[in-house]
PDB file of N, CA and C in Angstrom:
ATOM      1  N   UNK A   1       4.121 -17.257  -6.979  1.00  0.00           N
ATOM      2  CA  UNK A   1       4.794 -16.147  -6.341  1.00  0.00           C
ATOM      3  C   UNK A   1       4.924 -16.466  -4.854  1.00  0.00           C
ATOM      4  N   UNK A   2       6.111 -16.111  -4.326  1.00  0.00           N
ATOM      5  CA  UNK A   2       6.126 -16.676  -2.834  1.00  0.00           C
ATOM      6  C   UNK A   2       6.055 -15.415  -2.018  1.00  0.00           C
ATOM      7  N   UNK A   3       5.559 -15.611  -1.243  1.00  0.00           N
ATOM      8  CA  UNK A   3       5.128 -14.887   0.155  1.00  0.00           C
ATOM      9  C   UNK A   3       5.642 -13.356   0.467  1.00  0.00           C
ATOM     10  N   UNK A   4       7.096 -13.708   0.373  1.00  0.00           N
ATOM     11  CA  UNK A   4       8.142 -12.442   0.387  1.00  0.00           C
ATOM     12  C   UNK A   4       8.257 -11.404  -0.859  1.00  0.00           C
ATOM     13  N   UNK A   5       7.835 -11.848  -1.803  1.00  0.00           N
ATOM     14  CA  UNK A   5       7.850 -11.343  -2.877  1.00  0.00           C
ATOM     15  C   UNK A   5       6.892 -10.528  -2.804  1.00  0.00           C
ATOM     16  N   UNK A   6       5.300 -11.316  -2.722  1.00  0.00           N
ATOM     17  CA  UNK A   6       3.527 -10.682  -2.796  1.00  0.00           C
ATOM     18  C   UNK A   6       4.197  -9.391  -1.712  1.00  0.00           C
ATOM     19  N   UNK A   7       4.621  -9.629  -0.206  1.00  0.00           N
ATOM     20  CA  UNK A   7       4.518  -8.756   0.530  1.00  0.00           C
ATOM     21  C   UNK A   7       5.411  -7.515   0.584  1.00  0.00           C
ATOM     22  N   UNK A   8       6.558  -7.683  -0.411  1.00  0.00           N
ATOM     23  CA  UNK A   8       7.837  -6.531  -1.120  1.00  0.00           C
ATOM     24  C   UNK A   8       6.962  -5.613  -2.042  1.00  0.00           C
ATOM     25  N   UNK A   9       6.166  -6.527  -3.111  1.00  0.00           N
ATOM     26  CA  UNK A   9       5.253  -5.658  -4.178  1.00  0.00           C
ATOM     27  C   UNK A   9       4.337  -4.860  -3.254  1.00  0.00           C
ATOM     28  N   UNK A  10       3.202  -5.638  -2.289  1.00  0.00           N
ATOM     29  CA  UNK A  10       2.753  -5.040  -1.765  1.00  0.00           C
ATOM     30  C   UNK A  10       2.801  -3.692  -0.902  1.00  0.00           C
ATOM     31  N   UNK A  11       4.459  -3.889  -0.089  1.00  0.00           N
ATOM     32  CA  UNK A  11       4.515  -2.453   0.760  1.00  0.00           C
ATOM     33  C   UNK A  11       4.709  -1.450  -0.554  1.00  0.00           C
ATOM     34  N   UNK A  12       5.542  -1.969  -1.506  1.00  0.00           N
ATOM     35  CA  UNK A  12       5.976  -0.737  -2.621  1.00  0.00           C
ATOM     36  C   UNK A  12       4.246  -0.087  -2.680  1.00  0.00           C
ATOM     37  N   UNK A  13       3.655  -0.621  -3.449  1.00  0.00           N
ATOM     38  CA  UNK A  13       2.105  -0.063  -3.789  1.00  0.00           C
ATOM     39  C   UNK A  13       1.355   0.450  -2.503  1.00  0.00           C
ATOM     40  N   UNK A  14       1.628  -0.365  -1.085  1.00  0.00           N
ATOM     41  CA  UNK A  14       1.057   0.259   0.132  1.00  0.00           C
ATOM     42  C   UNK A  14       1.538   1.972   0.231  1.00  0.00           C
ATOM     43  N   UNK A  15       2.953   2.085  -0.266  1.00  0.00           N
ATOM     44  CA  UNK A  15       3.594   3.559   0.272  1.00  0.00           C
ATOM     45  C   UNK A  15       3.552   4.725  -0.879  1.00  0.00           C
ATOM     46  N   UNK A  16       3.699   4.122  -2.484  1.00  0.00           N
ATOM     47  CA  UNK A  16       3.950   4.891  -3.377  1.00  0.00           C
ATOM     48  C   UNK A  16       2.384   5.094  -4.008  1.00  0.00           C
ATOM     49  N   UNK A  17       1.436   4.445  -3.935  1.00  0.00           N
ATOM     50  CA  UNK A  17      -0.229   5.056  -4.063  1.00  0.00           C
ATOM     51  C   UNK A  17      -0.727   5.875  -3.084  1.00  0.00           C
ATOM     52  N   UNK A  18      -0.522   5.729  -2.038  1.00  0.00           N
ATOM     53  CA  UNK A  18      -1.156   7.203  -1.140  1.00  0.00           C
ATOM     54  C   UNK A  18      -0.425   8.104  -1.089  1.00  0.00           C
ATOM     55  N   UNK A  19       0.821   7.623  -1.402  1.00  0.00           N
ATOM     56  CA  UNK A  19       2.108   8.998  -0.990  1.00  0.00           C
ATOM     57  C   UNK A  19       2.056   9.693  -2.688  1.00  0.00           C
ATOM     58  N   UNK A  20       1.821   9.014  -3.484  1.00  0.00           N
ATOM     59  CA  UNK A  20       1.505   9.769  -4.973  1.00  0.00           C
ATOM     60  C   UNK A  20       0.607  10.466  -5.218  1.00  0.00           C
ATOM     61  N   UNK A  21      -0.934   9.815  -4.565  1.00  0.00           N
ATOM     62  CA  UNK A  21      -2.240  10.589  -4.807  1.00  0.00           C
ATOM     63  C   UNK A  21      -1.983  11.530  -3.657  1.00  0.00           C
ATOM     64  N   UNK A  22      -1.528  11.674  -2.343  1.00  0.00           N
ATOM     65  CA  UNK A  22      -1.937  12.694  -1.170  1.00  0.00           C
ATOM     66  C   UNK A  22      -0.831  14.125  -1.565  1.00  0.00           C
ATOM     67  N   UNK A  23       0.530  13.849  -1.835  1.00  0.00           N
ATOM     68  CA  UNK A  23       1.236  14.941  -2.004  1.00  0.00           C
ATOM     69  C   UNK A  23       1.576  15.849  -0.747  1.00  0.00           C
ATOM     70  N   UNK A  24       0.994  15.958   0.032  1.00  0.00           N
ATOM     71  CA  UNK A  24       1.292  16.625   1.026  1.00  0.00           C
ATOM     72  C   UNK A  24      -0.409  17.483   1.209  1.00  0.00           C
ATOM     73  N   UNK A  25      -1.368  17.186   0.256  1.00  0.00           N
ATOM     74  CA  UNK A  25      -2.728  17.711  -0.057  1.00  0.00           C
ATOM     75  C   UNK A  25      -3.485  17.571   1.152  1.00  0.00           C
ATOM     76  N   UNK A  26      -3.564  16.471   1.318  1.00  0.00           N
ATOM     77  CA  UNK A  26      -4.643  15.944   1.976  1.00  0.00           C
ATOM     78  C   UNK A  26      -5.478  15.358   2.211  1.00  0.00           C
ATOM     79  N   UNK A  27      -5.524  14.808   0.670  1.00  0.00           N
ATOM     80  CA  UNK A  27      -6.417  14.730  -0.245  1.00  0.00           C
ATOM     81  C   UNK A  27      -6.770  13.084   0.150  1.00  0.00           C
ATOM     82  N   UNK A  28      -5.733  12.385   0.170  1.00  0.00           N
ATOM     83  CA  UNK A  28      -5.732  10.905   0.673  1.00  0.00           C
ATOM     84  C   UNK A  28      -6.330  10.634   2.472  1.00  0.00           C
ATOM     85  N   UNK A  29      -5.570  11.315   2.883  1.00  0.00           N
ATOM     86  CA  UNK A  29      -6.035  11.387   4.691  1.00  0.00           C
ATOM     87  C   UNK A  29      -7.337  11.278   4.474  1.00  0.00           C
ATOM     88  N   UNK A  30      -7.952  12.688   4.176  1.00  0.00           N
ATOM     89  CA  UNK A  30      -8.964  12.935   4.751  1.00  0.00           C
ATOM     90  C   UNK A  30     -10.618  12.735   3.913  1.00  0.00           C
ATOM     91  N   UNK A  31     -10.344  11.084   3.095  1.00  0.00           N
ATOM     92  CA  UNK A  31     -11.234  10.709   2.261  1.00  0.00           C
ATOM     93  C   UNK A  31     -11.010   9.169   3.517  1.00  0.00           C
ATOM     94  N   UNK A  32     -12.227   8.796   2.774  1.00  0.00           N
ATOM     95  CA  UNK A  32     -12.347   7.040   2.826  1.00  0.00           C
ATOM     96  C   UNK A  32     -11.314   6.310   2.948  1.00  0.00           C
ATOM     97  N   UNK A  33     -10.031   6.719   2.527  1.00  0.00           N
ATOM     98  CA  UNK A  33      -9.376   6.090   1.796  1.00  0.00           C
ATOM     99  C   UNK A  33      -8.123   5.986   2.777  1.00  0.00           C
ATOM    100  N   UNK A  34      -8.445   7.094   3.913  1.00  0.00           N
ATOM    101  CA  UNK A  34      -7.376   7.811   4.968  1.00  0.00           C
ATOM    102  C   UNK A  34      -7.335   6.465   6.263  1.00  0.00           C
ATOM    103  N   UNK A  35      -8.171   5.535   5.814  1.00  0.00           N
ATOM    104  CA  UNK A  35      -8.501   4.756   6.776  1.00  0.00           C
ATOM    105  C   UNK A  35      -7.405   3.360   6.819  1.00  0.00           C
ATOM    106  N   UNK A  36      -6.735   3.116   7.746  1.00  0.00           N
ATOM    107  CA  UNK A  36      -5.574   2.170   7.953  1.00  0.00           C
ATOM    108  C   UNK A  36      -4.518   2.694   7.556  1.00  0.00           C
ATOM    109  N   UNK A  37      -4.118   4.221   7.421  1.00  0.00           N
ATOM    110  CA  UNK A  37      -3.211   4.379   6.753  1.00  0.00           C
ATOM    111  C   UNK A  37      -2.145   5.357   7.551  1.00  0.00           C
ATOM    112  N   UNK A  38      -0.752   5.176   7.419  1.00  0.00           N
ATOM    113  CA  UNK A  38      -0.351   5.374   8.924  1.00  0.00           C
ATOM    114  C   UNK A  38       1.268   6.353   8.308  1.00  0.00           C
ATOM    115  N   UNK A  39       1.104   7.210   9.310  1.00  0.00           N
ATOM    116  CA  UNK A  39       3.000   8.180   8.919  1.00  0.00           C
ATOM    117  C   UNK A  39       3.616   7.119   9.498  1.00  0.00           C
ATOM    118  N   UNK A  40       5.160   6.158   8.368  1.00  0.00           N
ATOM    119  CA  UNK A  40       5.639   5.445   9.434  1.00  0.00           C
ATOM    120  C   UNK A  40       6.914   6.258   9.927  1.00  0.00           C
ATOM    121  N   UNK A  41       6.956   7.230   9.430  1.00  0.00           N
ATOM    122  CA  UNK A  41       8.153   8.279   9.473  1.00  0.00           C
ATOM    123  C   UNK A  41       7.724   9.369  10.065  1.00  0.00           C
ATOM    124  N   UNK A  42       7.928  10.263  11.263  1.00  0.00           N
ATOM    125  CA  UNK A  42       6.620  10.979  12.086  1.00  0.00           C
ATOM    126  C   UNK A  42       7.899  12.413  11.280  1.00  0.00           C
ATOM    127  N   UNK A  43       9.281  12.566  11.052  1.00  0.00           N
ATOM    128  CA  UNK A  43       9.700  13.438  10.717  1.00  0.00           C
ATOM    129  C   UNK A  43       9.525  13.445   8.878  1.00  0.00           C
ATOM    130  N   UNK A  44       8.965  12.747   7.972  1.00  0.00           N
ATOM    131  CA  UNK A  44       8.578  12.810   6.430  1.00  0.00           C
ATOM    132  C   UNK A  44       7.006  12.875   6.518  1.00  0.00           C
ATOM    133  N   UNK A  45       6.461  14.186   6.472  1.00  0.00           N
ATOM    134  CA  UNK A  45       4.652  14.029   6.900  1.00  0.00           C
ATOM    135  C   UNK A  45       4.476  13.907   5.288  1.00  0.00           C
ATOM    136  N   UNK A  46       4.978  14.000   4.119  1.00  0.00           N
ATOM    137  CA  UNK A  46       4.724  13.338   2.955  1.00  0.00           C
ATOM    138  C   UNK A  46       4.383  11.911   2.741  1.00  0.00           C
ATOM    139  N   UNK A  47       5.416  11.532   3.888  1.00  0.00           N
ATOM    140  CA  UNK A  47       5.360   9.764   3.080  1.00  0.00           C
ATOM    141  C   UNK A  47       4.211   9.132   4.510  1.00  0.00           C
ATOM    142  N   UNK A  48       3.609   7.971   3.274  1.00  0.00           N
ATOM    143  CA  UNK A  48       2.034   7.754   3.841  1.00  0.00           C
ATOM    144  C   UNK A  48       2.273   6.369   4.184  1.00  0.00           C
ATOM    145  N   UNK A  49       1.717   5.373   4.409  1.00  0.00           N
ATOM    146  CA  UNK A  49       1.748   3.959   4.369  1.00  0.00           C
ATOM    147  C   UNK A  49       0.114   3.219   4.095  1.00  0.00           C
ATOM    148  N   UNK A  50      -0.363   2.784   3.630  1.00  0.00           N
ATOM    149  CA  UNK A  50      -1.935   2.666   3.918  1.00  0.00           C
ATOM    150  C   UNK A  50      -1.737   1.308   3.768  1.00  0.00           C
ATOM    151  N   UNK A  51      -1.754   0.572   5.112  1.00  0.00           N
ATOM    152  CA  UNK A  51      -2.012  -0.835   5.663  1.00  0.00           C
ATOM    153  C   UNK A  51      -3.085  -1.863   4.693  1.00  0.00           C
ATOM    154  N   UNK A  52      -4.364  -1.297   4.480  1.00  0.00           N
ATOM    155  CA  UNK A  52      -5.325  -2.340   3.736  1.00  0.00           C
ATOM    156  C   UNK A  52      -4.794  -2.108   2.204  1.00  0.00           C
ATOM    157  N   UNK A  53      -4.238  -1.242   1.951  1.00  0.00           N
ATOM    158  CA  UNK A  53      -3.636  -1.404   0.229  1.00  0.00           C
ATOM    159  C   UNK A  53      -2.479  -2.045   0.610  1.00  0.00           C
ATOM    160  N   UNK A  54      -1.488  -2.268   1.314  1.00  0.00           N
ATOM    161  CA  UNK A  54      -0.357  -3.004   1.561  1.00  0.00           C
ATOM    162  C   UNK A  54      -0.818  -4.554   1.327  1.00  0.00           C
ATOM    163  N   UNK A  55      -1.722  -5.004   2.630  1.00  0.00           N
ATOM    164  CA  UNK A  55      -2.900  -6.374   2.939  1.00  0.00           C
ATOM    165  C   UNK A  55      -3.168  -6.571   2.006  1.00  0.00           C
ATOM    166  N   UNK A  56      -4.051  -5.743   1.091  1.00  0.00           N
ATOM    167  CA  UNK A  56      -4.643  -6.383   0.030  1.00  0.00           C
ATOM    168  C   UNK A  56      -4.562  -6.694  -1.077  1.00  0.00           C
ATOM    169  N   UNK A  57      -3.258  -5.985  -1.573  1.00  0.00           N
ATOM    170  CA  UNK A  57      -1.824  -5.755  -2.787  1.00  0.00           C
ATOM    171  C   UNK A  57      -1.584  -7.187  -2.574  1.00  0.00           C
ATOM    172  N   UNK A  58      -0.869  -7.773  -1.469  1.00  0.00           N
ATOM    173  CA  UNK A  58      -0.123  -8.599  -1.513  1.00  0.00           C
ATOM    174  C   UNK A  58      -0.820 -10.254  -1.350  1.00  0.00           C
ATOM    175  N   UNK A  59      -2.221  -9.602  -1.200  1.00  0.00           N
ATOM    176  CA  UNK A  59      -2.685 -10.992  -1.251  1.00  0.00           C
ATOM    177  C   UNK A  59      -3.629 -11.264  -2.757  1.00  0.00           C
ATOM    178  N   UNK A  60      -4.010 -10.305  -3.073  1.00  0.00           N
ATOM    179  CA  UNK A  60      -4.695 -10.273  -4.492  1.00  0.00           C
ATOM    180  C   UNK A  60      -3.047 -10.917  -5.486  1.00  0.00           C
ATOM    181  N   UNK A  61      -2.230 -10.300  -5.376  1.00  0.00           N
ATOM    182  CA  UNK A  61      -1.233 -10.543  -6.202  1.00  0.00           C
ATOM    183  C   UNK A  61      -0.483 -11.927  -5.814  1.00  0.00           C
ATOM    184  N   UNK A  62      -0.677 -12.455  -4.770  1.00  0.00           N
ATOM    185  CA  UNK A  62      -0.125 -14.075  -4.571  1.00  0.00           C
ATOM    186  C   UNK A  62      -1.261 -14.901  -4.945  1.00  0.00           C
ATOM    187  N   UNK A  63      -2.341 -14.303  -4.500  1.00  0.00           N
ATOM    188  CA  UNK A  63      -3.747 -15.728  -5.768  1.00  0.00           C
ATOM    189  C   UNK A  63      -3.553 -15.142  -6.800  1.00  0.00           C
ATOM    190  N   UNK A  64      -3.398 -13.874  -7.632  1.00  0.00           N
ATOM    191  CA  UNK A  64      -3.367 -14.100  -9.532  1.00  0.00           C
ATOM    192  C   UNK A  64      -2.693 -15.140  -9.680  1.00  0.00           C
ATOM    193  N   UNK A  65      -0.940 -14.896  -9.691  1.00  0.00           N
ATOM    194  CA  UNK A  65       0.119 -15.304  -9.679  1.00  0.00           C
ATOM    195  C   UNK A  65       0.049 -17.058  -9.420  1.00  0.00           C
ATOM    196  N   UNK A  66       0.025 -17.198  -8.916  1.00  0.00           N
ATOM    197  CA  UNK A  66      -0.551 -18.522  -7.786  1.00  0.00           C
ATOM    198  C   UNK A  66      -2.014 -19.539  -8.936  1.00  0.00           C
ATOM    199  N   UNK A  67      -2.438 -18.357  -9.032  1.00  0.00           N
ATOM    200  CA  UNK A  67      -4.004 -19.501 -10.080  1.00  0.00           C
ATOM    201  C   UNK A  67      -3.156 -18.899 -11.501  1.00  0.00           C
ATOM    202  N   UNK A  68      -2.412 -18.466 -12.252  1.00  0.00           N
ATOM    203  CA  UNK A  68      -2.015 -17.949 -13.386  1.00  0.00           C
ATOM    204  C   UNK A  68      -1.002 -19.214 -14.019  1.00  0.00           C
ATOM    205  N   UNK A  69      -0.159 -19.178 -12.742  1.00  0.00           N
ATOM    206  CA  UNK A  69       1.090 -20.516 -12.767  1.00  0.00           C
ATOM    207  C   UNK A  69       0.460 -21.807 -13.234  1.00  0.00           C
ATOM    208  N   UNK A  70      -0.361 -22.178 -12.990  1.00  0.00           N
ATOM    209  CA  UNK A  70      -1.459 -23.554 -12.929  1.00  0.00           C
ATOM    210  C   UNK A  70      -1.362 -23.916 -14.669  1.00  0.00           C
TER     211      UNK A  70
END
């Protein structure tokens, strides 16, 4: 899997897992989980971004991919 790809999958799962679990709740912010995670849209307070699920999406998924191919 190349680079651009891991990091396309990754923002999808960075924006649509906190913005699915939070809802507008809260519920995501204001856990553990609220941590690296950023409005990149200051007028959509729904939509979430969470940076270390973005980071870590896209690098877990270029080593599967990557040791799977082998």
């Amino acid at each position: 899997m190349k680079w651009l790809t891991a990091l396309g999958l990754g923002a999808i799962l960075g924006i649509v897992l906190p913005t699915g679990v939070d809802a507008r709740s809260g519920v995501w912010m204001n856990s553990w989980a609220g941590w690296g995670t950023i409005h990149p849209h200051a007028g959509s307070p729904g939509l979430l971004l969470s940076i270390p699920v973005f980071l870590g999406s896209a690098l877990f998924l270029r080593l599967v991919f990557n040791w799977h191919s082998r």
